[in-house]
Protein backbone atom coordinates (compact mmCIF):
# COMPACT_ATOMS: atom_id res chain seq x y z
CA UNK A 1 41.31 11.40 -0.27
CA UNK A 2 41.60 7.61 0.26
CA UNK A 3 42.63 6.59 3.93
CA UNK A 4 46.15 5.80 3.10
CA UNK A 5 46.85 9.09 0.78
CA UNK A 6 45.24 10.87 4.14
CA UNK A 7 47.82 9.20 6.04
CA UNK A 8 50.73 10.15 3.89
CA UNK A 9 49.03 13.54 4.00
CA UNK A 10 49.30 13.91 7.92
CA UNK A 11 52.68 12.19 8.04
CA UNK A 12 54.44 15.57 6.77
CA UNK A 13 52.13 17.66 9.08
CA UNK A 14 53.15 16.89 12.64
CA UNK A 15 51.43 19.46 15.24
CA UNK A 16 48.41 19.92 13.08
CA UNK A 17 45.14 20.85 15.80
CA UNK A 18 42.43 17.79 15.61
CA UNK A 19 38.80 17.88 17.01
CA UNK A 20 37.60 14.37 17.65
CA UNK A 21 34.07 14.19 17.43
CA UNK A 22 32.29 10.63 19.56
CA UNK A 23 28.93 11.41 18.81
CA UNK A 24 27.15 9.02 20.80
CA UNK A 25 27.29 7.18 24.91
CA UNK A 26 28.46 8.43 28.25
CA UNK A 27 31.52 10.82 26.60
CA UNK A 28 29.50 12.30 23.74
CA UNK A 29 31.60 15.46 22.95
CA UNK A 30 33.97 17.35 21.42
CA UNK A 31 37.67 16.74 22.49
CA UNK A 32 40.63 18.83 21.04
CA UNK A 33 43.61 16.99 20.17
CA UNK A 34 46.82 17.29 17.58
CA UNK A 35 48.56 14.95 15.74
CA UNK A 36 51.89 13.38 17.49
CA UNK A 37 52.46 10.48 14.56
CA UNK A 38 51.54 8.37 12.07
CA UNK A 39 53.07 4.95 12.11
CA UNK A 40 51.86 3.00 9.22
CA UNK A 41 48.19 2.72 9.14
CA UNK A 42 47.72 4.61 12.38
CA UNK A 43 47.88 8.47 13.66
CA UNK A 44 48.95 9.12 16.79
CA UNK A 45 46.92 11.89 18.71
CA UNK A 46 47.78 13.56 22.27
CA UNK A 47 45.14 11.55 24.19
CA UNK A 48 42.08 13.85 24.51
CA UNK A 49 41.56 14.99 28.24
CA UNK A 50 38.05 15.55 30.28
CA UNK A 51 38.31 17.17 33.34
CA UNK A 52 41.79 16.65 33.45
CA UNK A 53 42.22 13.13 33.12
CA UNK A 54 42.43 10.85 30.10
CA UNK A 55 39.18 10.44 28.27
CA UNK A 56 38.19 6.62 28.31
CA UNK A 57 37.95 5.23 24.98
CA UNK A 58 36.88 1.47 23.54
CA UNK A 59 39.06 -0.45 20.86
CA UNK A 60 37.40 -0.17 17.73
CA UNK A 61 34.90 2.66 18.45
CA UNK A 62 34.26 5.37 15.85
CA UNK A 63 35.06 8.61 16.06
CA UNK A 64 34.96 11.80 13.88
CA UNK A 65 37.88 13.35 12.89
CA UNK A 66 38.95 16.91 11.56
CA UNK A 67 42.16 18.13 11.00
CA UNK A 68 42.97 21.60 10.24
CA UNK A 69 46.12 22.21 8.45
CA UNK A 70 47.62 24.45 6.04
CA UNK A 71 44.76 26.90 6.05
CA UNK A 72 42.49 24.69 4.92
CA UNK A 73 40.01 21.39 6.98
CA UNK A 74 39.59 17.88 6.43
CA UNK A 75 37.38 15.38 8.07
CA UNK A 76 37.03 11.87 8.67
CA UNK A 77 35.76 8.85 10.10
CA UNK A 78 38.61 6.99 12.37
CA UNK A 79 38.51 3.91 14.85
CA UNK A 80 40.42 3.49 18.03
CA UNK A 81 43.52 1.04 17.89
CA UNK A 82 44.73 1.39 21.31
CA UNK A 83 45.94 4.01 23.68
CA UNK A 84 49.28 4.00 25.75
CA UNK A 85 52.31 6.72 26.34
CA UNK A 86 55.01 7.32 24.22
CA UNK A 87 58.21 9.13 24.96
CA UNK A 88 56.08 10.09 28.25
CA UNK A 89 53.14 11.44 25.64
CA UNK A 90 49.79 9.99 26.49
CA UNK A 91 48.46 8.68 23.30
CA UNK A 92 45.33 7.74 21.61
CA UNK A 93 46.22 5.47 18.14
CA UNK A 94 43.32 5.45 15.86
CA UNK A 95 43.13 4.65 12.18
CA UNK A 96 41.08 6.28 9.44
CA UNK A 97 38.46 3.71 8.13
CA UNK A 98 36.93 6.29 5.56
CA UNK A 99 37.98 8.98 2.89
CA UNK A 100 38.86 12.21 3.90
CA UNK A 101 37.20 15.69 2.55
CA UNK A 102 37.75 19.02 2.67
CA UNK A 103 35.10 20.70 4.70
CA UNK A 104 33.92 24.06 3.72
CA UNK A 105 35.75 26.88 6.15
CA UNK A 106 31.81 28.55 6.06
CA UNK A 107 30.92 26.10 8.87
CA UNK A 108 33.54 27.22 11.28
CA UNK A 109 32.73 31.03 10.65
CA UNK A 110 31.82 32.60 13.57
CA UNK A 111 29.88 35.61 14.17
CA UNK A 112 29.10 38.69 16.40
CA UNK A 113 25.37 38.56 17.30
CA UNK A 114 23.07 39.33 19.87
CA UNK A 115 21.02 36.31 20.53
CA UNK A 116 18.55 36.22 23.68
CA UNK A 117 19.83 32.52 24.66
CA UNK A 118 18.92 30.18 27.35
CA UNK A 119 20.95 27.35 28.93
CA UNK A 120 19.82 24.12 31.03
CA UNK A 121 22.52 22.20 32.42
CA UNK A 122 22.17 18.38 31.87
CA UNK A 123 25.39 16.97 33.18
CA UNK A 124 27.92 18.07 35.67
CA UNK A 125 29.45 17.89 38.98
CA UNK A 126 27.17 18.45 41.88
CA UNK A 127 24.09 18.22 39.88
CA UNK A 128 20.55 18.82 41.45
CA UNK A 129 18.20 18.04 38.75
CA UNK A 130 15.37 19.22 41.30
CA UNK A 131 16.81 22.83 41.59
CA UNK A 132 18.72 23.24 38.48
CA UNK A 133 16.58 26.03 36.14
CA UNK A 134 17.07 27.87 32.63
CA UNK A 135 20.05 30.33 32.53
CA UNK A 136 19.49 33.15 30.25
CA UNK A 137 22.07 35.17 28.68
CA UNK A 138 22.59 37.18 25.80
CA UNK A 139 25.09 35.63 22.96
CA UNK A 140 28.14 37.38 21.84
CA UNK A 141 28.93 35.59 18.63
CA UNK A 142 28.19 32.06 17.14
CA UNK A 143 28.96 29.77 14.70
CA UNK A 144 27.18 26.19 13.19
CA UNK A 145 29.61 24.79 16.04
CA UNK A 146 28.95 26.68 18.86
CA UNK A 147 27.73 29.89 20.61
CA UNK A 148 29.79 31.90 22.95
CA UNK A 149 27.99 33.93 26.15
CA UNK A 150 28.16 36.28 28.58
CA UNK A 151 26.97 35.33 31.29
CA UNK A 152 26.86 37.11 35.09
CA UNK A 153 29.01 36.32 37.97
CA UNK A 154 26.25 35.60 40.26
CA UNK A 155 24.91 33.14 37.47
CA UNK A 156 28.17 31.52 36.16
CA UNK A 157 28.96 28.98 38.98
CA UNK A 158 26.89 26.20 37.73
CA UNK A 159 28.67 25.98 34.58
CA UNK A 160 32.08 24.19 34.51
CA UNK A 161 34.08 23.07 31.30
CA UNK A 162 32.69 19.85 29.94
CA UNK A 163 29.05 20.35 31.48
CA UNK A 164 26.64 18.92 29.43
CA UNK A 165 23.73 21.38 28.68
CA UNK A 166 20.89 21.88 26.33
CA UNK A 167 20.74 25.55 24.31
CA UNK A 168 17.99 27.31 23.56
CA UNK A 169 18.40 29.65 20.36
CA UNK A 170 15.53 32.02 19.41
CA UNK A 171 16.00 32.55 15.51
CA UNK A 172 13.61 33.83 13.27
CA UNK A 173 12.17 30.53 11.65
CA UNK A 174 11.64 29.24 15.45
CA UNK A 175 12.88 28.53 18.49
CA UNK A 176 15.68 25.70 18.29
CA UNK A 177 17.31 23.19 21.13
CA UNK A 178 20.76 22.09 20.73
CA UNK A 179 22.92 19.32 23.17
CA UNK A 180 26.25 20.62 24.00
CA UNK A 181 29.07 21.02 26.23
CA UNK A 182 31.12 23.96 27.94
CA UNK A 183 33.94 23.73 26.02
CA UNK A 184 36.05 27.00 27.64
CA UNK A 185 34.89 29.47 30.56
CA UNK A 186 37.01 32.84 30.60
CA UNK A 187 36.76 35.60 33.37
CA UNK A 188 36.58 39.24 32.03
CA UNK A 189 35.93 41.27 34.87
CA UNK A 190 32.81 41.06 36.15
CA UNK A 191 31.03 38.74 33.71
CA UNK A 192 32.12 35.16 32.55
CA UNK A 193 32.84 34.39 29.07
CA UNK A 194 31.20 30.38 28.70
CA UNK A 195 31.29 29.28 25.34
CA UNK A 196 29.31 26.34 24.65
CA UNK A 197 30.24 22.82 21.52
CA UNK A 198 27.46 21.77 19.89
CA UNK A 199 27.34 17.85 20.37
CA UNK A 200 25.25 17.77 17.18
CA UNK A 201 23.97 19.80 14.27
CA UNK A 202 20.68 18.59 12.68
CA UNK A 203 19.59 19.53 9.28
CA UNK A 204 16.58 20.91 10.68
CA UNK A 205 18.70 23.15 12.64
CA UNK A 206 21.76 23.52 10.43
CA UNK A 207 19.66 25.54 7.96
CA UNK A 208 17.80 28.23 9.52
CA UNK A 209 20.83 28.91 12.02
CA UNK A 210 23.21 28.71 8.80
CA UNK A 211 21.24 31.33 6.67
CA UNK A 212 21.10 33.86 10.26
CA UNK A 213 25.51 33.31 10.42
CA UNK A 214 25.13 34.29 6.52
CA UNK A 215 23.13 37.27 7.16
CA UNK A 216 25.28 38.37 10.18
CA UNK A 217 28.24 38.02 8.04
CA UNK A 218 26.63 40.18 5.42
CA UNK A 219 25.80 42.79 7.74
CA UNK A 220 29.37 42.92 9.29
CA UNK A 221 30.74 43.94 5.86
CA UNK A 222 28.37 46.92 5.53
């Protein structure tokens, strides 16, 4: 789908969730977003928080883009125009610089599993590299996007949303290592519920952790 056909695409689908991807410098991450507008050859997205404030974004810096809308996913590659509110909406304006495809659904599908996982936090308020350690927790599902944890009370204050960290994931070709961030932190009872964005998938990576979702999936049918 050409960039302008994309545009006309979004321009009927007003409220549709976005994940902006900025895959490289001091904000590497994963922001959620949704479409506001589209205004000729821009889209207009709710500007993308981190830790509660407006992420800060260059003109013309490169983003990736996927949309999720009428059951189905789309991605792209879009630059940022400019940012500033309207009708009291913070807004980021970015335009699509390359043609949109349909990503397969199979990427997002995520899985129960029991994974012996280990977390090192890179990033982050208050951070002692000296006395910061590996956290190890057992997984609870994951997905070529992320992996979600449970992780103990006693061990859960070091983690806050947006953290950077790097994940260990035992799998049965090898041990991997995986950049991400803590993209949500949930209380159930006595345990937290931290579930980590990769920043990153490598193909080295994407296909022995890929083939363990499959088998997973398999397994949950039987």
């Amino acid at each position: 789908m050409t960039p302008r056909a994309f545009l006309s695409f979004l321009n009927g689908r007003i409220g549709s969730k976005v994940l902006l991807f900025n895959e490289a410098g001091l904000y590497k991450g994963t922001y959620p977003s949704r479409v506001e507008d589209v205004k000729g050859d821009l889209i207009g997205l709710s500007h993308p928080l981190l830790r509660g404030a407006l992420l800060p974004v260059l003109r013309n810096v490169e983003l990736k883009l996927k949309v999720e809308t009428d059951g189905a996913l789309y991605q792209t590659t879009v630059s940022v125009a400019r940012g500033g509110p309207q009708d009291g909406v913070p807004m980021l304006w970015v335009a699509p610089v390359s043609d949109a495809e349909r990503v397969q659904r199979r990427y997002f599908v995520r899985v129960p599993c029991l994974l012996k996982t280990s977390f090192f936090r890179l990033e982050g308020e208050g951070l002692k590299p000296e006395t910061e350690g590996w956290v190890s927790a057992v997984s609870r599902d994951i997905s070529l996007g992320g992996v979600g944890v449970l992780v103990p009370e006693s061990l859960s204050g070091g983690f806050a949303e947006q953290d950077r960290v790097l994940v260990r994931l035992p799998l049965q070709d090898g041990t991997f290592y995986l950049s991400g961030k803590v993209a949500r932190k949930l209380r159930k009872e006595d345990v937290w519920e931290i579930g980590f964005a990769f920043e990153s998938m490598p193909g080295s990576v994407e296909k022995p952790l890929g083939a363990f979702i499959r088998q997973q999936e398999l397994a949950g049918r039987q």
